[in-house]
PDB file of N, CA and C in Angstrom:
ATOM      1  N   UNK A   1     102.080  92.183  83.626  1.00  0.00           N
ATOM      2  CA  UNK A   1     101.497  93.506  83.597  1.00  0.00           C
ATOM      3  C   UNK A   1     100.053  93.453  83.108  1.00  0.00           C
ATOM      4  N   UNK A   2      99.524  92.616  82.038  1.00  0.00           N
ATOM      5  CA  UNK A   2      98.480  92.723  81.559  1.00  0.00           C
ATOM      6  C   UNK A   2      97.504  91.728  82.280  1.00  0.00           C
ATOM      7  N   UNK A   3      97.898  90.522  83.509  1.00  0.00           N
ATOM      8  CA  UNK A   3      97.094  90.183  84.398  1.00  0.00           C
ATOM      9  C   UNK A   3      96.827  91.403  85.609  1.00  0.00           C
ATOM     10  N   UNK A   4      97.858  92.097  85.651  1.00  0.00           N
ATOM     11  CA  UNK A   4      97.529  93.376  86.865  1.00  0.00           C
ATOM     12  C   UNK A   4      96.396  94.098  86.471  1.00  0.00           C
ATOM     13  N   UNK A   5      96.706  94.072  85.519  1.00  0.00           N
ATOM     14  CA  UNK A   5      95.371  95.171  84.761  1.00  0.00           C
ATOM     15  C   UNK A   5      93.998  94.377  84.592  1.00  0.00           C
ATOM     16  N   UNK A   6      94.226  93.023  84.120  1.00  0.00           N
ATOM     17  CA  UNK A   6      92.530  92.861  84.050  1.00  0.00           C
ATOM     18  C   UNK A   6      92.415  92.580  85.233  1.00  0.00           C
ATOM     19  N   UNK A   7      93.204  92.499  86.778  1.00  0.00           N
ATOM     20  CA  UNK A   7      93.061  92.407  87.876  1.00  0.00           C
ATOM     21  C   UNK A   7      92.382  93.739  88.557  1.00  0.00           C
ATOM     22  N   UNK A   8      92.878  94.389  88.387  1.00  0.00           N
ATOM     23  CA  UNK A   8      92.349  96.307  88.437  1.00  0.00           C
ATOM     24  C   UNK A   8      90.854  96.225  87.896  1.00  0.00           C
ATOM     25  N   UNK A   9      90.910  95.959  87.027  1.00  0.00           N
ATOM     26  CA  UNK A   9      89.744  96.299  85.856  1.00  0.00           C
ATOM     27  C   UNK A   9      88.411  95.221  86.686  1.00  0.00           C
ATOM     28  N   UNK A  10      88.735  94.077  86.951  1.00  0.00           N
ATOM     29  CA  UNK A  10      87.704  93.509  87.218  1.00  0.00           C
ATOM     30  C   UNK A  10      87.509  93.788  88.624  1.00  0.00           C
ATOM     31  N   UNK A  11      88.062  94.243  89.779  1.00  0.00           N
ATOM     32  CA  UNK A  11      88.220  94.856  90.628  1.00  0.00           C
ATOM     33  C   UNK A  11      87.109  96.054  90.838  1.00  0.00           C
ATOM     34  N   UNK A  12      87.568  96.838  89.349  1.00  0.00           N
ATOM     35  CA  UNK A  12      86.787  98.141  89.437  1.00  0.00           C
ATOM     36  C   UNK A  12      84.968  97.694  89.178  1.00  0.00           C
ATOM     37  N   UNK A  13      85.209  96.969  88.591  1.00  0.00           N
ATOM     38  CA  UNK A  13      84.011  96.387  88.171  1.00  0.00           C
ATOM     39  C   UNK A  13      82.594  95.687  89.294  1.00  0.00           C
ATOM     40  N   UNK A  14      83.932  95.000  89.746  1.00  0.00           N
ATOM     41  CA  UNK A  14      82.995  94.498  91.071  1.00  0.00           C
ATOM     42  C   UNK A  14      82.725  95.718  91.942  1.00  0.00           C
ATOM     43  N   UNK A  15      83.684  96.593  92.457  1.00  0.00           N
ATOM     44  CA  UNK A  15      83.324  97.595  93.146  1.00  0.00           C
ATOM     45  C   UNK A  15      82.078  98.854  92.888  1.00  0.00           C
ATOM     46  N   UNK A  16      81.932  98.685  91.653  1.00  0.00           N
ATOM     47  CA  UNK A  16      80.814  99.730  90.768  1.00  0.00           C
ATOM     48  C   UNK A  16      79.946  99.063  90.980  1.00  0.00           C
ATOM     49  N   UNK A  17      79.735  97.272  90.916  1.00  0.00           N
ATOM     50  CA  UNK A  17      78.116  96.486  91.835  1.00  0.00           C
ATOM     51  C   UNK A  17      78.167  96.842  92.583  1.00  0.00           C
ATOM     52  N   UNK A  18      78.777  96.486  93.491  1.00  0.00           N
ATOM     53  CA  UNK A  18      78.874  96.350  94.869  1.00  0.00           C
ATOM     54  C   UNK A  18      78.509  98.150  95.329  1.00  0.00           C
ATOM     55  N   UNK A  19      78.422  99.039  94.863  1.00  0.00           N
ATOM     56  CA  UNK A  19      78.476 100.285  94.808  1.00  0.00           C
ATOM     57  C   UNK A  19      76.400 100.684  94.536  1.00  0.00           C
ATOM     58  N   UNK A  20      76.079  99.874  93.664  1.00  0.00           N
ATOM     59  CA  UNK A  20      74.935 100.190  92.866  1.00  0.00           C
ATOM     60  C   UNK A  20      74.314  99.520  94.029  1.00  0.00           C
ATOM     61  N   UNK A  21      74.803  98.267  94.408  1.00  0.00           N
ATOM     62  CA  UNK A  21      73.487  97.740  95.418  1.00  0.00           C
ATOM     63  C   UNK A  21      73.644  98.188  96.450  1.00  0.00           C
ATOM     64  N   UNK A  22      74.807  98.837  97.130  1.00  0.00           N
ATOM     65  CA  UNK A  22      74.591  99.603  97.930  1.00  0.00           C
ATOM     66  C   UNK A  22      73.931 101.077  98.597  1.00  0.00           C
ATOM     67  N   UNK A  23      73.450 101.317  97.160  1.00  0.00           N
ATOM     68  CA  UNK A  23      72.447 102.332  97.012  1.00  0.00           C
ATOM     69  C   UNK A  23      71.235 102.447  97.594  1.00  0.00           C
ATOM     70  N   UNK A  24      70.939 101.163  97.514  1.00  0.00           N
ATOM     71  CA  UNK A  24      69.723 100.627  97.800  1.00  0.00           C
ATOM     72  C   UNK A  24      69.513 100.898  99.427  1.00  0.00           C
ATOM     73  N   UNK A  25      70.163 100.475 100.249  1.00  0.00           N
ATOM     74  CA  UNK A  25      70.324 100.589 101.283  1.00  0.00           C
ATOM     75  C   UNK A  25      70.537 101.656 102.026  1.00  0.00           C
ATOM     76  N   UNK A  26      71.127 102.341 101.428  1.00  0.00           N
ATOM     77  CA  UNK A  26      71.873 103.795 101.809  1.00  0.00           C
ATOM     78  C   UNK A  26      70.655 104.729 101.422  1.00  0.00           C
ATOM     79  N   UNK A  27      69.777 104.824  99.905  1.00  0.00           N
ATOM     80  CA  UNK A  27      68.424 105.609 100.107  1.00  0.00           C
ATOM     81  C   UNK A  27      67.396 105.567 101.958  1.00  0.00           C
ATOM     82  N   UNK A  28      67.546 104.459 102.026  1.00  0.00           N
ATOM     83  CA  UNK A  28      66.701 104.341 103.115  1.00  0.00           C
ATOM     84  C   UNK A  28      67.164 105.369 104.424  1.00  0.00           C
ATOM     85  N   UNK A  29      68.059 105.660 104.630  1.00  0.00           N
ATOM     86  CA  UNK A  29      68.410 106.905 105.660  1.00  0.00           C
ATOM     87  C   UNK A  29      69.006 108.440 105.081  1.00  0.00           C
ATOM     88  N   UNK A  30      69.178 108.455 103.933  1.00  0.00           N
ATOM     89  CA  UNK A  30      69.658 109.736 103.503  1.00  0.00           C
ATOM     90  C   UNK A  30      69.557 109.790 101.682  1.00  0.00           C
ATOM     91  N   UNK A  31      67.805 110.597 101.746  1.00  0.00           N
ATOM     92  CA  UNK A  31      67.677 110.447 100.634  1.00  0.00           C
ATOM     93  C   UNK A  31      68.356 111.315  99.195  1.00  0.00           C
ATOM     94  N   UNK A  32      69.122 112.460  99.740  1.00  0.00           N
ATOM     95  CA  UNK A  32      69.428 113.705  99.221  1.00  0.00           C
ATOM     96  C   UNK A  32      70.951 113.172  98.892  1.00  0.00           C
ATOM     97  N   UNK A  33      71.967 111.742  98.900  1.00  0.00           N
ATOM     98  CA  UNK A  33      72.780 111.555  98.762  1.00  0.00           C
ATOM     99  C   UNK A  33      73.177 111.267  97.262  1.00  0.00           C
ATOM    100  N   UNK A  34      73.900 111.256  96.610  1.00  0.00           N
ATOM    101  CA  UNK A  34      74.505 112.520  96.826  1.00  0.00           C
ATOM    102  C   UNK A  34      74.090 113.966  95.988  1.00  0.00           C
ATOM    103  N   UNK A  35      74.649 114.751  97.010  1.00  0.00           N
ATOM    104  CA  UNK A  35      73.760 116.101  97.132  1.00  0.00           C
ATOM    105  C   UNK A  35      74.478 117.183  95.735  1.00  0.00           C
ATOM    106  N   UNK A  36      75.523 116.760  95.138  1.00  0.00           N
ATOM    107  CA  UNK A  36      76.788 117.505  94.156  1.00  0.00           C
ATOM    108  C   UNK A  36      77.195 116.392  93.564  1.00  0.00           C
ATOM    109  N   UNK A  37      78.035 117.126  92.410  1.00  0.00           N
ATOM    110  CA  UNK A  37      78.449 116.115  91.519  1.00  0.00           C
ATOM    111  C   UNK A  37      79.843 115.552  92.375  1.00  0.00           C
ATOM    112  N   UNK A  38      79.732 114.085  91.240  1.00  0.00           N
ATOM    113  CA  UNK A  38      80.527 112.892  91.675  1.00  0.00           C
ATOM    114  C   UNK A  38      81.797 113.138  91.306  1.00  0.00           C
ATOM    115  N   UNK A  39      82.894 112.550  91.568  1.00  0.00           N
ATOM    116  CA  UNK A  39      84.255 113.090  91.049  1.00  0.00           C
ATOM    117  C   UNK A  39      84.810 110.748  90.868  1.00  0.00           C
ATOM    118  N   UNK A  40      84.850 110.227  89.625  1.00  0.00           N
ATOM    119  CA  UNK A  40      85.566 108.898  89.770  1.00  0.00           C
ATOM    120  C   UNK A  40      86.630 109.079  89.417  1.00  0.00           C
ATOM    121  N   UNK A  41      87.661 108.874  90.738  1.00  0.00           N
ATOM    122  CA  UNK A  41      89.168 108.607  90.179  1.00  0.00           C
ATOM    123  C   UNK A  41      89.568 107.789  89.580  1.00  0.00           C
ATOM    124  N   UNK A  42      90.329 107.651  88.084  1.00  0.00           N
ATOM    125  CA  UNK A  42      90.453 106.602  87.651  1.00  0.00           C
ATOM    126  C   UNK A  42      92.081 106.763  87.630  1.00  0.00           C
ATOM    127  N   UNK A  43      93.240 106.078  88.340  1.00  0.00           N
ATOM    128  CA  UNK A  43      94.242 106.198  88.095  1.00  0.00           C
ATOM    129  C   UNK A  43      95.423 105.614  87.004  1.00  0.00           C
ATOM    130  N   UNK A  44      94.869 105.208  86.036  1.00  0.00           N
ATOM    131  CA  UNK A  44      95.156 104.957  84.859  1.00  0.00           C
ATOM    132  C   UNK A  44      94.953 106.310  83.932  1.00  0.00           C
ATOM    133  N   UNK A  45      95.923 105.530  82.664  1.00  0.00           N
ATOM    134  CA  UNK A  45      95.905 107.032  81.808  1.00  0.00           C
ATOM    135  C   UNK A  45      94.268 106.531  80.461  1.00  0.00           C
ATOM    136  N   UNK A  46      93.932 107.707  80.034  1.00  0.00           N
ATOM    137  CA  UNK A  46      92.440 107.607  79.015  1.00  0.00           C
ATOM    138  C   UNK A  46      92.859 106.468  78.117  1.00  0.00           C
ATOM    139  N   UNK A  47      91.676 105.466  78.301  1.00  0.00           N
ATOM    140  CA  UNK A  47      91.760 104.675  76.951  1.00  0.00           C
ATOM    141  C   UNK A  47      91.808 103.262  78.076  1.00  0.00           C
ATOM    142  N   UNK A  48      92.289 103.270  78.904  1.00  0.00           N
ATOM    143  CA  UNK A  48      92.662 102.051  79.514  1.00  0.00           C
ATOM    144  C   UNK A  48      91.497 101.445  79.918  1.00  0.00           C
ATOM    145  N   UNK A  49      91.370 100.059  79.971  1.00  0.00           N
ATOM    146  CA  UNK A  49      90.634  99.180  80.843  1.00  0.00           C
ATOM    147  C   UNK A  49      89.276  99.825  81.649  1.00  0.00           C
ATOM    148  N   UNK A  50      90.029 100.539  82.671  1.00  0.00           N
ATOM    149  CA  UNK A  50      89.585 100.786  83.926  1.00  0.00           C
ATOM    150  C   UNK A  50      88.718 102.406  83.321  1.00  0.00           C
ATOM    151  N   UNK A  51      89.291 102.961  82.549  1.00  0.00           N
ATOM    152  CA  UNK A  51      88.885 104.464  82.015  1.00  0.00           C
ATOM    153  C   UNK A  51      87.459 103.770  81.647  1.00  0.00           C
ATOM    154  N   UNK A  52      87.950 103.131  80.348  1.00  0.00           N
ATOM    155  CA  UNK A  52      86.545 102.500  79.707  1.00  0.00           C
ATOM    156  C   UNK A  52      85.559 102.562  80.306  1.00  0.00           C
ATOM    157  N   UNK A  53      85.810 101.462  81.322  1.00  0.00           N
ATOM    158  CA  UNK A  53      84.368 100.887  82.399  1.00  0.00           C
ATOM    159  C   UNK A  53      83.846 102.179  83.526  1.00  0.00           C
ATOM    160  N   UNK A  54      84.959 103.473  83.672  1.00  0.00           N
ATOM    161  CA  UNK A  54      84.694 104.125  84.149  1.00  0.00           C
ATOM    162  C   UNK A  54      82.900 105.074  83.368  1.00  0.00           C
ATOM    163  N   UNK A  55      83.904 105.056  82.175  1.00  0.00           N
ATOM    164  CA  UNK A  55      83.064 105.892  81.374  1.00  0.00           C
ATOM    165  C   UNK A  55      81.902 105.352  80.659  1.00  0.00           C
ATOM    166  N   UNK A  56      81.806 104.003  81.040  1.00  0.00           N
ATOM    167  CA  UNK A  56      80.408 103.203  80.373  1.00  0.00           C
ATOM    168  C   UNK A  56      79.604 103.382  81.777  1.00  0.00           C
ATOM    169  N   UNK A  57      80.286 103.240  83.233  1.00  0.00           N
ATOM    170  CA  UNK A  57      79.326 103.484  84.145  1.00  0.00           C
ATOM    171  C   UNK A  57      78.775 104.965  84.959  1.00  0.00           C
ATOM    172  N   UNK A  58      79.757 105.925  84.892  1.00  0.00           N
ATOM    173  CA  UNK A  58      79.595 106.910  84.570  1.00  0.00           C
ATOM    174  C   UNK A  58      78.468 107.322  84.277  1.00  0.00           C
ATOM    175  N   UNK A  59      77.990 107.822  83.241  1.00  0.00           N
ATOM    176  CA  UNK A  59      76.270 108.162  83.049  1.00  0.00           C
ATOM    177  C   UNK A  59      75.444 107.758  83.249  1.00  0.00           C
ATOM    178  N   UNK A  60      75.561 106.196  84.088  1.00  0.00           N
ATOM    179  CA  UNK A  60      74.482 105.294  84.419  1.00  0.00           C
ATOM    180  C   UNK A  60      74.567 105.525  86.098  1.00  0.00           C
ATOM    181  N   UNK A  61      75.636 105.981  86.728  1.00  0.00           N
ATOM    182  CA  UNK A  61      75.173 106.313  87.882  1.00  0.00           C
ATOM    183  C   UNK A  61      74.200 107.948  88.044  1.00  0.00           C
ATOM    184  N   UNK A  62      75.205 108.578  87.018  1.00  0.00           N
ATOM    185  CA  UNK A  62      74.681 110.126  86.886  1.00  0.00           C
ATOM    186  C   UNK A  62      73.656 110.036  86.855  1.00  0.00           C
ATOM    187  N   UNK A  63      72.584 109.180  85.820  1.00  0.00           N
ATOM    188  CA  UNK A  63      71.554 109.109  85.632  1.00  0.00           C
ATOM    189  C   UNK A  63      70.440 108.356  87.112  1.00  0.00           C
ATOM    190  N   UNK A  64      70.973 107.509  87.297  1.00  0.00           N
ATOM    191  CA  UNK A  64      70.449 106.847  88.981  1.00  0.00           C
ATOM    192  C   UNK A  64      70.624 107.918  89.828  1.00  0.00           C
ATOM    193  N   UNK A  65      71.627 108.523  90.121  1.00  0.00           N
ATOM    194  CA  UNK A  65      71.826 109.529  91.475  1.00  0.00           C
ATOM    195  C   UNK A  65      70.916 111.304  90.994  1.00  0.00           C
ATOM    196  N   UNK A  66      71.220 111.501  89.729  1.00  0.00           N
ATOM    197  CA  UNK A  66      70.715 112.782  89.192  1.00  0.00           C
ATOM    198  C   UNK A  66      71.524 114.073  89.774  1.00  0.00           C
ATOM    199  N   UNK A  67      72.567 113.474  89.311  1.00  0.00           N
ATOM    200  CA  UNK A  67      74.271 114.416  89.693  1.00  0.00           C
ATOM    201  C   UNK A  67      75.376 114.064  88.084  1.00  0.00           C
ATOM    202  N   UNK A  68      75.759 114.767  88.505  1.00  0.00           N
ATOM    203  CA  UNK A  68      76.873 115.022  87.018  1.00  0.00           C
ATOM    204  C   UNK A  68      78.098 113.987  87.714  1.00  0.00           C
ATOM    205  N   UNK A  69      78.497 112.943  86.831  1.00  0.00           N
ATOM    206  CA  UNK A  69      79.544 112.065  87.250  1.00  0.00           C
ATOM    207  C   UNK A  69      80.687 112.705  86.315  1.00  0.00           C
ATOM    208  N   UNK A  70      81.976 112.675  86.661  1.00  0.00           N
ATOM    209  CA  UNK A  70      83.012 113.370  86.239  1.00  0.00           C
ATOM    210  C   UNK A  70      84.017 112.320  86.692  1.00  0.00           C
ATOM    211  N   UNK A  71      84.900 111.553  85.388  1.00  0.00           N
ATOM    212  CA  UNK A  71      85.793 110.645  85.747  1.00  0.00           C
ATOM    213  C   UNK A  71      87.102 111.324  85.360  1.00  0.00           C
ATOM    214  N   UNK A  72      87.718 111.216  85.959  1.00  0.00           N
ATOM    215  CA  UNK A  72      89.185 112.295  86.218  1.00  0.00           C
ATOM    216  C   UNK A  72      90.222 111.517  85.974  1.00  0.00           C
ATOM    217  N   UNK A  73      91.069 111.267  85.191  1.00  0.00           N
ATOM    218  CA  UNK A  73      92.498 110.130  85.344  1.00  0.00           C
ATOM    219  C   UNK A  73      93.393 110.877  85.709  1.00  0.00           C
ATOM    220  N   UNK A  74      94.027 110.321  86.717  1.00  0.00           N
ATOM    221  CA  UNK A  74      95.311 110.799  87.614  1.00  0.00           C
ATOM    222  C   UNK A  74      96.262 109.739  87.190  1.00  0.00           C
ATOM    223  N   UNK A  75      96.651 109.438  85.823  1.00  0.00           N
ATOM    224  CA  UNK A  75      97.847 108.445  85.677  1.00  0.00           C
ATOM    225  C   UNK A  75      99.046 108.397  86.093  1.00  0.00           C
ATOM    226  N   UNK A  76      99.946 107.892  86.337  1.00  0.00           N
ATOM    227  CA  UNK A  76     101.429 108.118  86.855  1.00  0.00           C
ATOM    228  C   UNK A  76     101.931 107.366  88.269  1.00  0.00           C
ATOM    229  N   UNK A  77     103.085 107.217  88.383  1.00  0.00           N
ATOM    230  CA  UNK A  77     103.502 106.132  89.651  1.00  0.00           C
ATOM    231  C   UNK A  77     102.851 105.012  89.780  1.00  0.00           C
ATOM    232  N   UNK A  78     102.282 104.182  88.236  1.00  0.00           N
ATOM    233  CA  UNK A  78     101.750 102.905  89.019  1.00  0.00           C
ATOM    234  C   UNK A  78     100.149 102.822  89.702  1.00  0.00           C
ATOM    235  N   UNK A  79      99.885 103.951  89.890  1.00  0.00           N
ATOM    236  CA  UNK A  79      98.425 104.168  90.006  1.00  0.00           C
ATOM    237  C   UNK A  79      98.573 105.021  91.538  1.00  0.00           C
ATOM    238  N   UNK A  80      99.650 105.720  91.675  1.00  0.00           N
ATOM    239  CA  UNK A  80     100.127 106.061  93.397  1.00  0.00           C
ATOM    240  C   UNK A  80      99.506 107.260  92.961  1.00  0.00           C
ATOM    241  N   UNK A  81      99.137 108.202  92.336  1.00  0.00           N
ATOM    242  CA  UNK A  81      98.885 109.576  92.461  1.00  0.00           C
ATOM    243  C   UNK A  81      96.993 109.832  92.364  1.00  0.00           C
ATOM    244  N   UNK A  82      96.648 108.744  91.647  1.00  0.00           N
ATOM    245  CA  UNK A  82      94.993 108.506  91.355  1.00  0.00           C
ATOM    246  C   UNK A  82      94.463 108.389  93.110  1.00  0.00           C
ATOM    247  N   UNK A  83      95.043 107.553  93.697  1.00  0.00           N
ATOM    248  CA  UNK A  83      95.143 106.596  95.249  1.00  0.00           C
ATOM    249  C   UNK A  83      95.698 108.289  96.231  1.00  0.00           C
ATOM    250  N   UNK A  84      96.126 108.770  95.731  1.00  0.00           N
ATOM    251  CA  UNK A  84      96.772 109.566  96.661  1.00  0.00           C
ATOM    252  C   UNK A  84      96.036 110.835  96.318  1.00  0.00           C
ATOM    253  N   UNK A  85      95.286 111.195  95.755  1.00  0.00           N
ATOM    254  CA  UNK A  85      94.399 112.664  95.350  1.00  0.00           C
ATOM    255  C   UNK A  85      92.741 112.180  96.418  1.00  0.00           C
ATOM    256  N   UNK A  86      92.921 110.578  96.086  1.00  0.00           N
ATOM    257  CA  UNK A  86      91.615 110.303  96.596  1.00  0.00           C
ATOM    258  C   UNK A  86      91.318 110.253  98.570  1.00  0.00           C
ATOM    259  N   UNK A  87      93.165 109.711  98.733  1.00  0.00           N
ATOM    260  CA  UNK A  87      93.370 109.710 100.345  1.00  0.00           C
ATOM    261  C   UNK A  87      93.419 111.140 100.431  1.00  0.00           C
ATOM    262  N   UNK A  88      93.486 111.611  99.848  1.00  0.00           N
ATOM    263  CA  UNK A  88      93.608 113.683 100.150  1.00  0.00           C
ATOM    264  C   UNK A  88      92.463 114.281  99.935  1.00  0.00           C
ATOM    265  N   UNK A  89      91.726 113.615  99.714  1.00  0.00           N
ATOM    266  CA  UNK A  89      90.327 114.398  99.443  1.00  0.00           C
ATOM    267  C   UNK A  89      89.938 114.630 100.731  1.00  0.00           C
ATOM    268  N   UNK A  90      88.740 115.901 100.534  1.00  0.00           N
ATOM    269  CA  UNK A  90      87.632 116.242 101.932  1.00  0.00           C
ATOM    270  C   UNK A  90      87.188 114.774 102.160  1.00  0.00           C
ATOM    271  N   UNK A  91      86.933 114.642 103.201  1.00  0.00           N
ATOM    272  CA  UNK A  91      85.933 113.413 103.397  1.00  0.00           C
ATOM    273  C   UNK A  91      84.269 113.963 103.686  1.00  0.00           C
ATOM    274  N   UNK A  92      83.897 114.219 102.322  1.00  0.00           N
ATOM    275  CA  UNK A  92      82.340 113.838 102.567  1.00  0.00           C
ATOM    276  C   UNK A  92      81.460 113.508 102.233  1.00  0.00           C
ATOM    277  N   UNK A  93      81.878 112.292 102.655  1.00  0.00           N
ATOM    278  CA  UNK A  93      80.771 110.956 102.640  1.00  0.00           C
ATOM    279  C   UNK A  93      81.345 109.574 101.982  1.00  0.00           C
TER     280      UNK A  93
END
């Protein structure tokens, strides 16, 4: 259980680079992105791993994008309901 998690965690981690340098790229055709605040699903419950790193990167994107980041934990089923608010979302963008 506690390799799943620093598996998650470093996961989330890489995905938040991989996220930042993709910024870079993505300014170049649509500079107004994003246009409203951010919503990060974190499907773990507060305090965890993944919350943490949510909430250390969190104000550092807010601050790069100049949008209000808002990390939300949807804990429960294993991480099925965090995963499943996010496949249910509007898609935009």
């Amino acid at each position: 259980m506690r390799i799943k998690k620093l598996f998650f965690t470093l996961a989330v981690v890489v995905g938040f680079n991989a996220l930042l340098g993709f910024q870079a790229v993505a300014q170049s055709g649509a500079n107004n992105y994003p246009n409203r605040p951010v919503t990060l699903v974190v499907p773990f419950t507060s305090g965890s791993g993944s919350d943490t790193i949510a909430r250390i990167v969190g104000p550092k994107l807010s601050e790069k994008w100049k949008q209000p980041v808002v990390v939300d934990n949807r804990a429960g089923a294993s991480g099925n309901l965090g995963t499943d608010k996010v496949a249910k979302s509007a898609p935009d963008g």
